[in-house]
Protein backbone atom coordinates (compact mmCIF):
# COMPACT_ATOMS: atom_id res chain seq x y z
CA UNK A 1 50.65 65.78 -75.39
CA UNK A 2 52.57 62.80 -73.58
CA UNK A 3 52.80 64.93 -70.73
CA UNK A 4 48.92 66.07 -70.31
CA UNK A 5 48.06 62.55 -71.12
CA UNK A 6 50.01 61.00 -67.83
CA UNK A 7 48.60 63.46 -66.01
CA UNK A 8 45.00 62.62 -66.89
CA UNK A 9 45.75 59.09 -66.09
CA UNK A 10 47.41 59.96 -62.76
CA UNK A 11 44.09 62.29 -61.86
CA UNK A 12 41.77 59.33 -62.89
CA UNK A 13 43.90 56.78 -60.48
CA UNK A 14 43.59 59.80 -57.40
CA UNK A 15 39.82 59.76 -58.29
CA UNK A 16 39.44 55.66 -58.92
CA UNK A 17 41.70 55.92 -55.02
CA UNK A 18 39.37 58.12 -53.83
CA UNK A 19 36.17 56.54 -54.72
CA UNK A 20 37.02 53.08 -53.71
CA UNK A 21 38.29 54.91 -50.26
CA UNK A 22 34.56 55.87 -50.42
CA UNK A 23 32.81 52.88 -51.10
CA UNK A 24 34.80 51.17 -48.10
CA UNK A 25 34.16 53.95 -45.59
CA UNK A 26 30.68 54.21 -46.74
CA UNK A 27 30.50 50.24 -46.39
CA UNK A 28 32.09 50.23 -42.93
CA UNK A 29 29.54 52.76 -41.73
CA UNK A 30 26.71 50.54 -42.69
CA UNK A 31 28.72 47.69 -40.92
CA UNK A 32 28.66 49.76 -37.78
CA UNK A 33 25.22 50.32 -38.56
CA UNK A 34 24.05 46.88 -38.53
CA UNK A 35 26.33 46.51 -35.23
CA UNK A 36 24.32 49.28 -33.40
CA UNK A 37 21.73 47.92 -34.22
CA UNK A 38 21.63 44.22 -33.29
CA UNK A 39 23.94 45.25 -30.15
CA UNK A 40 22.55 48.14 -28.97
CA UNK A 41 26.08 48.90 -27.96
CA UNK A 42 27.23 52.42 -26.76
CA UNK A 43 30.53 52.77 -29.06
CA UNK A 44 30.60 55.63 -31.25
CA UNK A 45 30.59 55.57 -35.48
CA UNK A 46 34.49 55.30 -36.55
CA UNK A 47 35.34 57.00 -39.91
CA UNK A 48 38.69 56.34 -41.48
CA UNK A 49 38.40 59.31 -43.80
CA UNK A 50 38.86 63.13 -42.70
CA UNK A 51 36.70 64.38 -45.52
CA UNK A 52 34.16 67.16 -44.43
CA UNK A 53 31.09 65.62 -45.59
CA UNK A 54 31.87 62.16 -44.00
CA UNK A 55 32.93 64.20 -40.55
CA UNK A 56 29.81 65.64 -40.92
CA UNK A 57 27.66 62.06 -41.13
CA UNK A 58 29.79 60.93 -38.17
CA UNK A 59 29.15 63.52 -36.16
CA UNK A 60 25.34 63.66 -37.13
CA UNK A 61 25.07 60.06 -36.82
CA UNK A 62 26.45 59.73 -33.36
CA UNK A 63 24.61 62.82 -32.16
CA UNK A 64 21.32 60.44 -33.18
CA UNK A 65 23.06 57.39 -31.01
CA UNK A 66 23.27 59.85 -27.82
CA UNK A 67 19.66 61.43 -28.11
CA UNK A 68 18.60 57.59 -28.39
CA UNK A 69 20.65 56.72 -25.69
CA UNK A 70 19.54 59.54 -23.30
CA UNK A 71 15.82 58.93 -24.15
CA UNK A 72 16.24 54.78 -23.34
CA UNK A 73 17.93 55.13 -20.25
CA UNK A 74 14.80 57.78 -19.43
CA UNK A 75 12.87 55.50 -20.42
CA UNK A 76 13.97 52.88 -18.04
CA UNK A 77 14.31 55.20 -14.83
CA UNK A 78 10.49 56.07 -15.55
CA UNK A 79 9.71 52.52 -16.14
CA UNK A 80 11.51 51.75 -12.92
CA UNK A 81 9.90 54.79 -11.15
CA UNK A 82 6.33 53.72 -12.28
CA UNK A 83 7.73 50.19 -10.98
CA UNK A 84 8.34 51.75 -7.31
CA UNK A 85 5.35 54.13 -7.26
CA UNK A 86 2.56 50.82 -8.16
CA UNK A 87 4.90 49.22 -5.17
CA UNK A 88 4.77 51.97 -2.83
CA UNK A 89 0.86 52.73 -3.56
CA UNK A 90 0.15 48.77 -2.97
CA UNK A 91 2.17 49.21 0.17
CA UNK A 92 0.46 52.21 1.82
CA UNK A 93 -3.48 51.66 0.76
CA UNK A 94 -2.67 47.63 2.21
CA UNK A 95 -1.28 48.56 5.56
CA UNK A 96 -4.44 50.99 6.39
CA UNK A 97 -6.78 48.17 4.75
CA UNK A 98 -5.69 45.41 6.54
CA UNK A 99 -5.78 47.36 9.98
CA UNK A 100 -9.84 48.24 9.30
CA UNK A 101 -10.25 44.20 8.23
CA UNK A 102 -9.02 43.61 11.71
CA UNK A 103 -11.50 46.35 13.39
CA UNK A 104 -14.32 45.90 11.55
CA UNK A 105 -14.58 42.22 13.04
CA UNK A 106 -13.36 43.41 16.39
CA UNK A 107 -16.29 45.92 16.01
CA UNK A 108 -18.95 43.67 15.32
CA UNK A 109 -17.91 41.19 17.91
CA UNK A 110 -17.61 43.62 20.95
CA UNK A 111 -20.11 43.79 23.79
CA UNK A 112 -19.93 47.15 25.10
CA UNK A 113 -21.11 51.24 23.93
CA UNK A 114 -17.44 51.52 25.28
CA UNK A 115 -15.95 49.56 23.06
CA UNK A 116 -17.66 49.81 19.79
CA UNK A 117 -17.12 53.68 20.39
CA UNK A 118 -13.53 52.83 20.85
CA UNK A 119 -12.99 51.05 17.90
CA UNK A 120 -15.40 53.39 15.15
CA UNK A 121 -13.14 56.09 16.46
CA UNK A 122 -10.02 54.03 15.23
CA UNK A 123 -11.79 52.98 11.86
CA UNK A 124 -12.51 56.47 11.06
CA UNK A 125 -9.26 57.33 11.84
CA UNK A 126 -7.85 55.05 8.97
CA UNK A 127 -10.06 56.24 6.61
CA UNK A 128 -8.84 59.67 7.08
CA UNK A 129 -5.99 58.34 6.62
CA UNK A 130 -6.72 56.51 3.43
CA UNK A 131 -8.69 59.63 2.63
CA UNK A 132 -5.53 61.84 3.04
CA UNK A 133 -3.18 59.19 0.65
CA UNK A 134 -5.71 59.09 -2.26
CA UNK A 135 -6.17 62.60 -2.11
CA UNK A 136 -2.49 63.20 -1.63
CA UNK A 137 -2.01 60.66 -4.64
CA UNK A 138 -4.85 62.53 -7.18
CA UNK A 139 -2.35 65.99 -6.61
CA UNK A 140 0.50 64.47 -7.37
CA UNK A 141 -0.30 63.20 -10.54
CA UNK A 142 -2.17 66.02 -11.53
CA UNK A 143 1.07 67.91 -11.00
CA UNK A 144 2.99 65.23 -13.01
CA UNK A 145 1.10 66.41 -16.16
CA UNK A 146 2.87 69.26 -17.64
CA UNK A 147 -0.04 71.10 -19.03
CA UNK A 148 -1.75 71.04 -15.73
CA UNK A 149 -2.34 74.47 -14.84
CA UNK A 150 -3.30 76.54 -11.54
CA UNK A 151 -5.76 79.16 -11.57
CA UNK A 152 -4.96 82.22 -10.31
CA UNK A 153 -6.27 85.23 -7.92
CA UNK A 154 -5.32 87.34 -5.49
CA UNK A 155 -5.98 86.37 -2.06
CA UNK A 156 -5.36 87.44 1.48
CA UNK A 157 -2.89 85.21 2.92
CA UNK A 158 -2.64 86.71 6.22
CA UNK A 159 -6.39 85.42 6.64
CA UNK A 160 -5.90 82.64 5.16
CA UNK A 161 -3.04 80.96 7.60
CA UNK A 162 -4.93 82.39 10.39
CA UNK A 163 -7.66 79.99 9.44
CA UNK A 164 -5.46 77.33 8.89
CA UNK A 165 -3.76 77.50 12.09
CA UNK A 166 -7.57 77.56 13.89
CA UNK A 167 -8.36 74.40 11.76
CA UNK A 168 -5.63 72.79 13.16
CA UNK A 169 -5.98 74.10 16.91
CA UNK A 170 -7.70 70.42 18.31
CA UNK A 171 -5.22 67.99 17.00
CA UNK A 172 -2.52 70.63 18.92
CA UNK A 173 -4.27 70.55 22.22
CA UNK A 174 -4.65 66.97 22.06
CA UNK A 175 -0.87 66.35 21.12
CA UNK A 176 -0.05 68.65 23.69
CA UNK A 177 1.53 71.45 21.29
CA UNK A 178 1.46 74.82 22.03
CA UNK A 179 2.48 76.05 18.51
CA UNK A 180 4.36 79.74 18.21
CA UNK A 181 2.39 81.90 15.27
CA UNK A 182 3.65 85.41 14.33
CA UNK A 183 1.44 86.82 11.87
CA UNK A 184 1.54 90.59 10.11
CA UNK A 185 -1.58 92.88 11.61
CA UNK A 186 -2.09 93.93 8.19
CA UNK A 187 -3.81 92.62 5.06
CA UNK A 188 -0.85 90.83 2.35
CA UNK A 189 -2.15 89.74 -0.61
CA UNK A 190 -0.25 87.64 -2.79
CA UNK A 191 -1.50 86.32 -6.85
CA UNK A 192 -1.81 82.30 -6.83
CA UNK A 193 -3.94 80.00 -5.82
CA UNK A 194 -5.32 80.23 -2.64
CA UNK A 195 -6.32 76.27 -2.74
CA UNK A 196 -3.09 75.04 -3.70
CA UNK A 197 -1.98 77.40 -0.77
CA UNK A 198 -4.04 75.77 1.96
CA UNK A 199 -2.95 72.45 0.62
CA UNK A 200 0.91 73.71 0.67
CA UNK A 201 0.74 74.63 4.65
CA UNK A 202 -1.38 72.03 5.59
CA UNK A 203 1.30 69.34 4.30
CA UNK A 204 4.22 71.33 5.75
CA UNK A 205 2.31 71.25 9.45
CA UNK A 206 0.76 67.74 8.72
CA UNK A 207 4.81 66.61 7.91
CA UNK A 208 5.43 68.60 11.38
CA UNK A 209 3.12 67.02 13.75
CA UNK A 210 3.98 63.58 12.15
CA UNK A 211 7.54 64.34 12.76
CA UNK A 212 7.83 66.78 15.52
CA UNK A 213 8.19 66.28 19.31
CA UNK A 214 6.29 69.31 20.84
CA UNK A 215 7.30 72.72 19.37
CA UNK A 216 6.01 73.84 15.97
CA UNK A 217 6.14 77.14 15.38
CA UNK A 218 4.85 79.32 11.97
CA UNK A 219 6.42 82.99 11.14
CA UNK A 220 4.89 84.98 8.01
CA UNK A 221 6.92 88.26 7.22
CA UNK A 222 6.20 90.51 4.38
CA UNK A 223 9.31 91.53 2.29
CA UNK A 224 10.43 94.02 0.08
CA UNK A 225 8.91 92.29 -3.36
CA UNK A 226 6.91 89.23 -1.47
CA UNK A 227 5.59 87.54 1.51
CA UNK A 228 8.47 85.06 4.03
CA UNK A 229 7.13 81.64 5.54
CA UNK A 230 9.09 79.86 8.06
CA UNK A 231 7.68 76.86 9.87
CA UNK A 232 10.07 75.29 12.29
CA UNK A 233 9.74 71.70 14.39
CA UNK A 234 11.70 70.46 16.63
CA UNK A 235 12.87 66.67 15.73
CA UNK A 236 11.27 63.19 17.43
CA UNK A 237 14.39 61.63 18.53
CA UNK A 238 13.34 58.71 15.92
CA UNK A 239 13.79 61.19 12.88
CA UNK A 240 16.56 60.14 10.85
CA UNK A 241 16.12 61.17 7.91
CA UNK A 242 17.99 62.74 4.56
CA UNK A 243 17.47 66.57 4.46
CA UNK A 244 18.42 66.29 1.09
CA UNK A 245 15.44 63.83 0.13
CA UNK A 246 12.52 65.39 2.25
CA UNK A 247 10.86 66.91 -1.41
CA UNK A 248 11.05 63.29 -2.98
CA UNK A 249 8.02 61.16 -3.65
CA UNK A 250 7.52 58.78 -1.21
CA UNK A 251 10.29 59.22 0.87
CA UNK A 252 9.87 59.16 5.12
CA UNK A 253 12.78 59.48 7.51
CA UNK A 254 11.14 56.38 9.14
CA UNK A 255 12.10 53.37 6.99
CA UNK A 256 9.52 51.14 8.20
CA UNK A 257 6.44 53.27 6.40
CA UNK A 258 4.23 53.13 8.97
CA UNK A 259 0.39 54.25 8.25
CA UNK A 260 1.05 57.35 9.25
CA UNK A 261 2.86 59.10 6.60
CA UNK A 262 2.04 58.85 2.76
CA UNK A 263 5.61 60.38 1.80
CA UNK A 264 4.03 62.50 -0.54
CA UNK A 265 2.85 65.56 1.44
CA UNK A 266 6.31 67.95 0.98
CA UNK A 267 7.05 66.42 -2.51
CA UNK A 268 3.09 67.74 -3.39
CA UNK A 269 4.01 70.71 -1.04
CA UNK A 270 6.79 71.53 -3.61
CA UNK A 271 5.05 71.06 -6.76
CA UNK A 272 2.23 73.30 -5.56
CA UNK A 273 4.43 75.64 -4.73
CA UNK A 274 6.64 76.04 -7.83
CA UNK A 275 2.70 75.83 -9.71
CA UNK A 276 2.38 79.02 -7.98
CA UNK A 277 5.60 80.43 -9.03
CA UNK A 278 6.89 80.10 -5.55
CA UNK A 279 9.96 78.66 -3.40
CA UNK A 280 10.54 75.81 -0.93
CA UNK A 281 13.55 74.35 0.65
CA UNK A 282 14.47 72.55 4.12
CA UNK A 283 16.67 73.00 6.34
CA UNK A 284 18.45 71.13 9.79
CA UNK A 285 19.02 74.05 12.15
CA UNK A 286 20.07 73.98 15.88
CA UNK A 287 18.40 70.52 16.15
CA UNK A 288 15.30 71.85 14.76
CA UNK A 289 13.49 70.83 10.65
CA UNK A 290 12.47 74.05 9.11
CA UNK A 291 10.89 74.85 6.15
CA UNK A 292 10.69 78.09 3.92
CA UNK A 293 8.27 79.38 1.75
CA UNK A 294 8.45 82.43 -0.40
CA UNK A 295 5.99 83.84 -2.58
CA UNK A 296 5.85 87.23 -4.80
CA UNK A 297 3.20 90.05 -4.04
């Protein structure tokens, strides 16, 4: 009787042990709780305890901390993105702006047909231009949203670069290019959107006149499951540029942004593309910028 009794007592001091080991891991969780926080600090929860069910709250607990962590610092690189994109935007609809203030009173003070000719041509020029970056700007963030959807049909696509390449045919004679197009004779029809298409090839030849010299050349093959586009420019000897970056927003291999570029036409390129289930990349080869396209039959 002696015997059970001193055991009962011992079993009560292990559980009295255990429960006050408890309380004070329980308590210093809260402390690191309250440290969290009012810190914000990036140090895990510390238990002192290898019981299951506290390993358990530890590990649940700091899983919470890194999902918190992860969305904050997303938070901050889109808060920081959105901070660059209102500065960019500012940038490029300004530079255009402040050019047409400057015509406009040039325009109304000159004397001759010559002249005023001369300088509507240049003011309509900066509207397309404006024209091009709003439009360019619209696509983009409709992309952005995630439940933004293309419609879809099939569509000729042989036709449809041939027109393309005609709609571009004055603004190559009058830059001089005498642009290499090899075209299947027969009829490929792909499933997208032939829109988002048009928009895809006129960026990727838009970004090649900008920042070409005087060779552009566009090669559609069919292949076994899909349809092969390679467009290929040689390089102004002012490119100098990041291959790696060309699909970014905003980016332009010439750092001083002039009016001519929005930096969004292969980043929308790429987005359109991938809407349509497709591939892009870019490549440097033998001196020359070239860009591939594939799409499925």
């Amino acid at each position: 009787m002696k015997i059970a009794f001193i055991i009962l007592i011992a079993a009560f001091a292990l559980l009295l042990i255990e429960y006050v080991r408890y309380r004070r891991q329980v308590a210093e969780i809260c402390r690191q709780l309250a440290f969290h926080h009012d810190e914000e600090t990036n140090i895990d929860i510390r238990i002192n305890m290898s019981r299951k069910e506290i390993v358990r709250l530890r590990d649940r607990l700091n899983d919470i901390f890194e999902d918190n962590r992860k969305s904050r610092a997303s938070y901050i690189a889109q808060e920081t993105r959105t901070k660059e994109l209102i500065a960019d935007v500012s940038h490029d609809i300004r530079t255009p702006l402040t050019s047409l203030d400057g015509y406009f009173s040039l325009l109304r003070d000159a004397d001759s047909p010559e002249e005023r000719g001369r300088y509507i041509e240049i003011i309509t020029g900066r509207l397309n231009i404006l024209r091009d970056l709003l439009e360019q700007l619209f696509t983009y963030a409709k992309l952005q949203n995630g439940s933004y959807k293309l419609e879809f049909d099939r569509f000729d696509c042989t036709q449809t670069m041939c027109e393309i390449m005609l709609s571009f045919y004055e603004e190559f004679r009058t830059r001089g290019i005498n642009p290499r197009i090899e075209l299947p004779e027969e009829e490929c029809l792909i499933y997208g959107n032939k829109t988002a298409f048009v928009r895809i090839v006129n960026n990727i030849l838009r970004n090649a006149i900008i920042h070409g010299r005087d060779s552009i050349s566009a090669t559609m093959r069919p292949t076994e499951n899909g349809v092969e586009f390679i467009f290929r420019n040689n390089l102004s000897d002012s490119w100098q540029g990041d291959i790696d970056k060309v699909f970014e927003r905003f980016y332009t291999a010439d750092k001083s942004r002039t009016d001519h570029s929005s930096g969004l036409g292969l980043p929308v390129a790429k987005k359109l593309t991938e809407a349509m289930n497709g591939k892009i990349s870019a490549e440097i080869t033998d001196g020359d910028f070239v860009i591939k396209l594939e799409f499925l039959r």
